[in-house]
N, C-alpha and C. Protein backbone atom coordinates (compact mmCIF):
# COMPACT_ATOMS: atom_id res chain seq x y z
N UNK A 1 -17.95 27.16 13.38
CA UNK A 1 -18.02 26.02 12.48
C UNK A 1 -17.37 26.35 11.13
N UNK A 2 -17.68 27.61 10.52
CA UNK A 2 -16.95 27.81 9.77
C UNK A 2 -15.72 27.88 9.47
N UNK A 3 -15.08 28.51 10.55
CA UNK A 3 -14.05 28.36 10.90
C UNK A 3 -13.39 27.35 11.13
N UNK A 4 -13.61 26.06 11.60
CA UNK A 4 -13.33 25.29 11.74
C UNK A 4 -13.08 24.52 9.98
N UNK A 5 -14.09 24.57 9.58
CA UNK A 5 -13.84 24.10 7.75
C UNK A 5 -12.94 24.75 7.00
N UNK A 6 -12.84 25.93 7.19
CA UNK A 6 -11.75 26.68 6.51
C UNK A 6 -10.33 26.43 7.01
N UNK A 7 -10.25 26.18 8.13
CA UNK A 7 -8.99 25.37 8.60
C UNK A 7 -8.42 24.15 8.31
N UNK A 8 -9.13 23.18 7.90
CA UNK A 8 -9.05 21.88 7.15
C UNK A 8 -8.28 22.15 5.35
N UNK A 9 -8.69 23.15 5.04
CA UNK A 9 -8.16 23.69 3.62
C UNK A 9 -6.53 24.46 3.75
N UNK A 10 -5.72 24.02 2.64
CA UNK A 10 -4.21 24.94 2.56
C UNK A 10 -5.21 25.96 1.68
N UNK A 11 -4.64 27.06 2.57
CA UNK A 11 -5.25 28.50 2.14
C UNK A 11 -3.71 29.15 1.47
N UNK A 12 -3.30 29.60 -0.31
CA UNK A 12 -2.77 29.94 -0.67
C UNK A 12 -2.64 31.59 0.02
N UNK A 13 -1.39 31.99 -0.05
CA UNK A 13 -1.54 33.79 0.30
C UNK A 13 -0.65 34.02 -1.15
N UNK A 14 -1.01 35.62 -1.71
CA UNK A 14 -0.27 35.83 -3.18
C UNK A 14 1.20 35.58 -2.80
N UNK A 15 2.12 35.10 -3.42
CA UNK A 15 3.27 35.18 -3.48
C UNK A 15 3.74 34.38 -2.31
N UNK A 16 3.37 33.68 -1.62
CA UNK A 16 4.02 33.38 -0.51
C UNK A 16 3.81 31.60 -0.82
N UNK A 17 5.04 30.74 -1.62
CA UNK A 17 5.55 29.78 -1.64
C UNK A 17 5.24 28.72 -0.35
N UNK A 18 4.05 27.09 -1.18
CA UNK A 18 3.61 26.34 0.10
C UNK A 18 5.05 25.13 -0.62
N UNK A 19 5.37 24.12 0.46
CA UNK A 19 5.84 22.91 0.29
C UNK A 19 4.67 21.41 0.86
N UNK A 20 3.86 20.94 -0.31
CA UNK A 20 3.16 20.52 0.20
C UNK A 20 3.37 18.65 -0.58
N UNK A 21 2.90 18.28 1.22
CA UNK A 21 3.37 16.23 0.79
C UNK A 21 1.48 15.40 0.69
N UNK A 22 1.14 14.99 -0.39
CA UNK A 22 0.15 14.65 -0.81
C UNK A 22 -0.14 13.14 -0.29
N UNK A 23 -1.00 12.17 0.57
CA UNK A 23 -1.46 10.41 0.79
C UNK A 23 -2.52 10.26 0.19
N UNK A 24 -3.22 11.32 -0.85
CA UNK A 24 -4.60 10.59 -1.13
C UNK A 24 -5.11 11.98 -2.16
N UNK A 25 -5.91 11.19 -3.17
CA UNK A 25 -6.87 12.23 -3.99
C UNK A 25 -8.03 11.50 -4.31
N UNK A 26 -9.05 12.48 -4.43
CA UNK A 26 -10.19 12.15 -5.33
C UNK A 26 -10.24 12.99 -6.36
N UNK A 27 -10.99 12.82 -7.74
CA UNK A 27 -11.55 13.57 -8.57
C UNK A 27 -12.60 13.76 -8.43
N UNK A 28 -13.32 15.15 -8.28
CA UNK A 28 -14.72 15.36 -8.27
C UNK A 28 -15.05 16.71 -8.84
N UNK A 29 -16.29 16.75 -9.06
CA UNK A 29 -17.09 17.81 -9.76
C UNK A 29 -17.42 18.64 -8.94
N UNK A 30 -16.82 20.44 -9.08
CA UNK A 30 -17.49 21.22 -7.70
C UNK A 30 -18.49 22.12 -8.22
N UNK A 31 -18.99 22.50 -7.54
CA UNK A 31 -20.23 23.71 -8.29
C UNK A 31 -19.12 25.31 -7.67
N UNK A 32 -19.18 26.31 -8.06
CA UNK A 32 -18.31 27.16 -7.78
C UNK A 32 -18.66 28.44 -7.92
N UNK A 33 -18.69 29.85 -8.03
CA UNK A 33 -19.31 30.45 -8.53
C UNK A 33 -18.36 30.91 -9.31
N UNK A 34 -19.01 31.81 -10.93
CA UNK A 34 -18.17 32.30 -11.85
C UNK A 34 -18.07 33.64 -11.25
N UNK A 35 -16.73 34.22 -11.69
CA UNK A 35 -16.00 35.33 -11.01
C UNK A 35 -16.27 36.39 -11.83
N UNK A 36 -17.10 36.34 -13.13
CA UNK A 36 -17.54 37.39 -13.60
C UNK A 36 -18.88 37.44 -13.57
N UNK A 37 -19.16 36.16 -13.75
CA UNK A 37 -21.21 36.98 -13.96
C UNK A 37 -21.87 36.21 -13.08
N UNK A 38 -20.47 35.46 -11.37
CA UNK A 38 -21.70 34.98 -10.40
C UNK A 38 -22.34 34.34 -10.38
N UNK A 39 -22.99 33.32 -11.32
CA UNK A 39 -23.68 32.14 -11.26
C UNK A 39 -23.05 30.87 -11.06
N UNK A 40 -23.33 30.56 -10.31
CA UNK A 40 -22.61 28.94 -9.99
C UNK A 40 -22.53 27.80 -11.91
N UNK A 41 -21.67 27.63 -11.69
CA UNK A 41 -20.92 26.51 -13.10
C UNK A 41 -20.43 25.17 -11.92
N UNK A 42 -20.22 24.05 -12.70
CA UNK A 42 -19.46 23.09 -12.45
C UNK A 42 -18.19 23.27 -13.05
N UNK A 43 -17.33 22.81 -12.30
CA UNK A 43 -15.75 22.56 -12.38
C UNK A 43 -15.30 20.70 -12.13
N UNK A 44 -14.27 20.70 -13.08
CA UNK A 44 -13.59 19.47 -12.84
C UNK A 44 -12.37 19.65 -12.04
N UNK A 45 -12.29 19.19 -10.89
CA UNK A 45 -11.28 19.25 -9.73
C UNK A 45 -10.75 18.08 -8.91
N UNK A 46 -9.48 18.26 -8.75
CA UNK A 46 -8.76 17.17 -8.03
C UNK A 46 -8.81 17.78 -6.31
N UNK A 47 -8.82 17.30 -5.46
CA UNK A 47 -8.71 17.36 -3.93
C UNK A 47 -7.53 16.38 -3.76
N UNK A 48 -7.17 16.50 -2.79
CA UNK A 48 -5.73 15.86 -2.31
C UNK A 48 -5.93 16.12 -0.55
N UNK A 49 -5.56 14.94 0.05
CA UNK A 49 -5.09 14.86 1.40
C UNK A 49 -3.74 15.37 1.42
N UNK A 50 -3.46 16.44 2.52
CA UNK A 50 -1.88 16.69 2.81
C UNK A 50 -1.72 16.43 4.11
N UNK A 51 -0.65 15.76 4.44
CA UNK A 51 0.08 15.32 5.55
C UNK A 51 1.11 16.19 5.98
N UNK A 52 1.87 16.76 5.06
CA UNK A 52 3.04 17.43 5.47
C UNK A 52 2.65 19.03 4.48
N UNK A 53 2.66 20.25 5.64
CA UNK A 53 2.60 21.38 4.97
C UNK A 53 3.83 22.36 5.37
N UNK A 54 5.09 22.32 4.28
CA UNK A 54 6.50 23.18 4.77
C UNK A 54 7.09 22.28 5.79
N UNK A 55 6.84 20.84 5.65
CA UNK A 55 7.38 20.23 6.31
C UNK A 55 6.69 19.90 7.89
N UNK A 56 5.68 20.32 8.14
CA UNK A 56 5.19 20.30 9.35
C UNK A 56 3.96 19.53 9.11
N UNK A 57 3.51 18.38 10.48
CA UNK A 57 2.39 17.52 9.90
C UNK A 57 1.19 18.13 9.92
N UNK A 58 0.12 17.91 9.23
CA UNK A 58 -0.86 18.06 9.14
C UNK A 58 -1.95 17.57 9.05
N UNK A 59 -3.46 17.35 8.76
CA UNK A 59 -4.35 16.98 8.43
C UNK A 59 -5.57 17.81 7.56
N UNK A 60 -5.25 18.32 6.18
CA UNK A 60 -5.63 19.08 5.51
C UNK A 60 -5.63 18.76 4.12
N UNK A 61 -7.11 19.26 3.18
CA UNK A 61 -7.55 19.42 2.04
C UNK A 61 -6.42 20.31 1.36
N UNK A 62 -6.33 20.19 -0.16
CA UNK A 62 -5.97 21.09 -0.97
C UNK A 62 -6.57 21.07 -2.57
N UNK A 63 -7.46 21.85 -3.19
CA UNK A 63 -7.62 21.44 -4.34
C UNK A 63 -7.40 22.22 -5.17
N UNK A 64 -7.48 22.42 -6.62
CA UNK A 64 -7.37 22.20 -7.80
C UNK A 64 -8.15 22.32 -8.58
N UNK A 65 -8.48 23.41 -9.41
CA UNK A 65 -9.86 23.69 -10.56
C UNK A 65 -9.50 24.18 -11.71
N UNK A 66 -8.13 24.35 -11.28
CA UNK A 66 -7.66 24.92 -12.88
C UNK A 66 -7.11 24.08 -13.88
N UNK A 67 -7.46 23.80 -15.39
CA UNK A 67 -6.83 22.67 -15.99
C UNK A 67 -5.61 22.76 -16.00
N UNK A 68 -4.80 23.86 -15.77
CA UNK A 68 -3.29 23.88 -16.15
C UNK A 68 -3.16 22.89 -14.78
N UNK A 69 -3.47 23.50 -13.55
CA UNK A 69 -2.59 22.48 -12.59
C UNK A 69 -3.14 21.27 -12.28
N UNK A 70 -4.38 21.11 -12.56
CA UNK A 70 -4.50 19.52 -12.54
C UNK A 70 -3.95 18.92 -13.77
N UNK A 71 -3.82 19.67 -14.58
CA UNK A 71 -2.77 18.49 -15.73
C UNK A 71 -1.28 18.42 -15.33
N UNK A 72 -1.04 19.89 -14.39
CA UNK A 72 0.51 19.54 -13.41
C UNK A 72 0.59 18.13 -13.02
N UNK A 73 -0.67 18.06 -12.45
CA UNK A 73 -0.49 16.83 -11.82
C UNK A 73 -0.39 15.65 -12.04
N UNK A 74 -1.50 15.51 -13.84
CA UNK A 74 -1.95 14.68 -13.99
C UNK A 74 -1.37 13.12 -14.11
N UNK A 75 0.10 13.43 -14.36
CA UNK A 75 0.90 12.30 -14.44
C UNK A 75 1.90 11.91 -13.28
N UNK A 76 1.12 12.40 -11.67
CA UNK A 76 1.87 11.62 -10.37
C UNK A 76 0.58 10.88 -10.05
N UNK A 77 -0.40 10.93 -10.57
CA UNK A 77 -2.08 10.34 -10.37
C UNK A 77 -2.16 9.58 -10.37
N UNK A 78 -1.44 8.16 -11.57
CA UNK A 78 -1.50 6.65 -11.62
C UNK A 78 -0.63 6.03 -10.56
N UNK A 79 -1.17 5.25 -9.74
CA UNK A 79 -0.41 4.52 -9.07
C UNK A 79 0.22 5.40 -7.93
N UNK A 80 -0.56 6.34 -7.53
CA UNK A 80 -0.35 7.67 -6.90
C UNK A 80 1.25 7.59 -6.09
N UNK A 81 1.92 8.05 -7.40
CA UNK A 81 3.60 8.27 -7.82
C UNK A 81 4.08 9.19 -6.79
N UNK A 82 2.67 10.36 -6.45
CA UNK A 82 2.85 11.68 -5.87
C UNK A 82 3.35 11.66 -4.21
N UNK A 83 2.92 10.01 -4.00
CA UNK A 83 3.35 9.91 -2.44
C UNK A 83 5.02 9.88 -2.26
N UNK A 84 6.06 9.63 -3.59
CA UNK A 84 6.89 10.11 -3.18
C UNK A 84 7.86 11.05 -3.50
N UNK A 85 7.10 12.54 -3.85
CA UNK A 85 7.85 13.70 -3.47
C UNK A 85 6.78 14.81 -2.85
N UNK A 86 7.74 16.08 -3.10
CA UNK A 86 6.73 17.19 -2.39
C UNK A 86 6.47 18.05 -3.12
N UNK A 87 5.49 19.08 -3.41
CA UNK A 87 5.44 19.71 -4.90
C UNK A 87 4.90 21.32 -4.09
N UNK A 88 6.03 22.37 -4.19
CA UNK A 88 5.84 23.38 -4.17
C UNK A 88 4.91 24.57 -5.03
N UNK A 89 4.26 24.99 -4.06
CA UNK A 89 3.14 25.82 -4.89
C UNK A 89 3.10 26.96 -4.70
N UNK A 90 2.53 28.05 -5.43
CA UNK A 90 2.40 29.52 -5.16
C UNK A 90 1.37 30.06 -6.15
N UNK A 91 0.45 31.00 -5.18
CA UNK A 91 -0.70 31.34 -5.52
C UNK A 91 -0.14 33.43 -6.15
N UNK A 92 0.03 33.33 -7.67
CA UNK A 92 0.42 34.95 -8.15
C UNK A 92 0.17 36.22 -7.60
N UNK A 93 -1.25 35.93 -7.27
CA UNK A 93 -1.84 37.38 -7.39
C UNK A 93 -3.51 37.14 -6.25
N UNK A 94 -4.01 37.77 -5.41
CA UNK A 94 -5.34 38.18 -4.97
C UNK A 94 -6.25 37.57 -5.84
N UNK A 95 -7.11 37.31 -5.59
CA UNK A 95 -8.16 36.82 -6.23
C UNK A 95 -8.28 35.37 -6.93
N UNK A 96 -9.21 35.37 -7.63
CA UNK A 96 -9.64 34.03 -8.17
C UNK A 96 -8.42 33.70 -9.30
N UNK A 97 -7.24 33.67 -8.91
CA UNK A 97 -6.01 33.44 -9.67
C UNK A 97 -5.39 31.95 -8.82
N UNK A 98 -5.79 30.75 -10.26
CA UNK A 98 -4.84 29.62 -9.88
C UNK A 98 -3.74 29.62 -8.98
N UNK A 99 -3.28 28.52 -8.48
CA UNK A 99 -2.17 28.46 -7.90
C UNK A 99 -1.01 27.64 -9.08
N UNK A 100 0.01 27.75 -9.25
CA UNK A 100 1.25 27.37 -10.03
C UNK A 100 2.11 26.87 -9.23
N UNK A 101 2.34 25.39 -10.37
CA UNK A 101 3.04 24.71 -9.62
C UNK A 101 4.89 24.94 -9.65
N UNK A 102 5.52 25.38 -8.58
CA UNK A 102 6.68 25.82 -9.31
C UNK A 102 8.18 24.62 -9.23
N UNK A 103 8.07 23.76 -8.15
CA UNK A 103 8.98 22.92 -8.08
C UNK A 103 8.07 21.33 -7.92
N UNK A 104 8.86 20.35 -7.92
CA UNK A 104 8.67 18.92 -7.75
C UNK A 104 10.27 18.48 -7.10
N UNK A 105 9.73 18.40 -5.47
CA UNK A 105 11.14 17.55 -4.80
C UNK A 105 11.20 16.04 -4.66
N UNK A 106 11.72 14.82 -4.92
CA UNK A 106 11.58 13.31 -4.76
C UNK A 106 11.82 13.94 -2.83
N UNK A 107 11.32 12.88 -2.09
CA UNK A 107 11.73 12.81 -0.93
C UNK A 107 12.26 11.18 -0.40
């Protein structure tokens, strides 16, 4: 079962560049745990439906907790603009390190 949920999610790997096509978001509040002192905090986070991952279809979650990249986003959000391009991502480094957004393709 777990397995099965963790499969529903784009799982970033360090350095290794996603191409991902977005049909849907919510904004919501996650509980998370803090990476230094372990106690669960709330976060403000975007989730996104992906359809297309590197070009291949899909049916998968992707979200978002860091303010830098949800403010990446924040302006394909109205009138969800984002359905038409694809926005390449890459996760730096191991660990609890954001993902960065590095391109925006129109399709």
């Amino acid at each position: 079962m777990a397995e099965e949920l963790e499969s529903n999610w784009v799982k970033l790997e360090p350095g290794v560049q996603v191409r991902l096509h977005f049909i849907d978001h919510k904004a919501m509040v996650r509980t998370v745990s803090d990476p230094i002192f372990g106690v669960p905090r709330a976060v403000n986070g975007l989730v996104f439906r992906v359809d297309k991952l590197n070009g291949n279809a899909v049916d998968k979650n992707f979200s978002l907790l860091s303010d830098k990249a949800r403010g990446d986003m924040a302006g394909y959000l109205e009138g969800r603009r984002y359905l038409a391009y694809e926005f390449v991502w890459v996760k730096d480094a191991a660990g609890t390190v954001a993902p960065r957004l590095v391109e925006v393709r129109p399709i």
